[in-house]
Protein backbone atom coordinates (compact mmCIF):
# COMPACT_ATOMS: atom_id res chain seq x y z
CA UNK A 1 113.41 112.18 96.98
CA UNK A 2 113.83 115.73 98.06
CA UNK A 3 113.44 117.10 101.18
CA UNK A 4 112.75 120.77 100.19
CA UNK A 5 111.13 122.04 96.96
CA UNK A 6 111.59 126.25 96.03
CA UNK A 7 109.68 127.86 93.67
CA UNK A 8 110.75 131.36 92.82
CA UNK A 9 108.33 134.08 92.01
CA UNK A 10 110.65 137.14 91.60
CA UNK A 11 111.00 138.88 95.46
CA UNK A 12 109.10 136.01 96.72
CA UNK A 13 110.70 132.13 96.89
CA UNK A 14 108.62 129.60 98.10
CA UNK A 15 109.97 127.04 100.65
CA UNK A 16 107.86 123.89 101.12
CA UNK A 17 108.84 120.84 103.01
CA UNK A 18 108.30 117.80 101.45
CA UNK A 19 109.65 115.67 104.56
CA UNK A 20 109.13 115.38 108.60
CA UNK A 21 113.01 116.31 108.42
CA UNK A 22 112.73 119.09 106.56
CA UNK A 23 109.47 120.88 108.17
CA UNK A 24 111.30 120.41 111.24
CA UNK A 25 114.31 122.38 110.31
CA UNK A 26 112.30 124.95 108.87
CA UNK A 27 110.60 125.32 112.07
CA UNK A 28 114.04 125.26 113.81
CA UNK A 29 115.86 127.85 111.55
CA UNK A 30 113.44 130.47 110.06
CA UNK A 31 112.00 132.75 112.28
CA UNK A 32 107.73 132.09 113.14
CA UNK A 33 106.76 135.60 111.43
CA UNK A 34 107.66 134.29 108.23
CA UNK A 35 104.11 133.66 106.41
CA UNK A 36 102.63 130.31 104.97
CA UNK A 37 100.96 130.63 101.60
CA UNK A 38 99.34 127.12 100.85
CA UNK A 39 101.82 125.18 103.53
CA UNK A 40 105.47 126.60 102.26
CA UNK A 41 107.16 129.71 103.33
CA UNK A 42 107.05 132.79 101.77
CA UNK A 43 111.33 134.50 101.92
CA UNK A 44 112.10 137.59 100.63
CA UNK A 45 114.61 136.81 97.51
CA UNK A 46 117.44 137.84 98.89
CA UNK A 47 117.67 135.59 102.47
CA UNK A 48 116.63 132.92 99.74
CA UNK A 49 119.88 131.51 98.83
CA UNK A 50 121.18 131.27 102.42
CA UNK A 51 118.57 129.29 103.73
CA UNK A 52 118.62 126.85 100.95
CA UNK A 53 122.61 126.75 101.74
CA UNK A 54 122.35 126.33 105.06
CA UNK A 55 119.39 123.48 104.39
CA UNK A 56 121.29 121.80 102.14
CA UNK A 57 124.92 121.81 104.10
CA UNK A 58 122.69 120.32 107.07
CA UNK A 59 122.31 117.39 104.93
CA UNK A 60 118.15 118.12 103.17
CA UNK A 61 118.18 117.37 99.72
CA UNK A 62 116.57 120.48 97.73
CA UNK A 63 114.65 120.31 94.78
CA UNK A 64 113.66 123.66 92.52
């Protein structure tokens, strides 16, 4: 089951834990002025793909 799910919507990408593991590491790595639409986080596009890397390479499975 994955951990993380991203949705992409152009200059916005959509991270939203789908585990205790992975809500926690969100709340550890990505700064707290980073908004909350609907429970995931709301990244510009292009600090997208390093967060995802860094997510995944601490072991969170990531689903898109």
């Amino acid at each position: 089951m994955p951990d993380i799910n991203i949705e992409n919507h152009g200059s916005i990408v959509l991270f939203l834990a789908l585990s205790a593991q992975a809500r926690d590491w969100m709340n550890m790595h990505l700064p707290p002025e980073v908004p909350v639409f609907g429970g995931a986080y709301a990244v510009e596009a292009g600090y997208a793909p390093a967060i995802a890397e860094g997510a995944s390479s601490d072991g969170l499975v990531i689903a898109s």
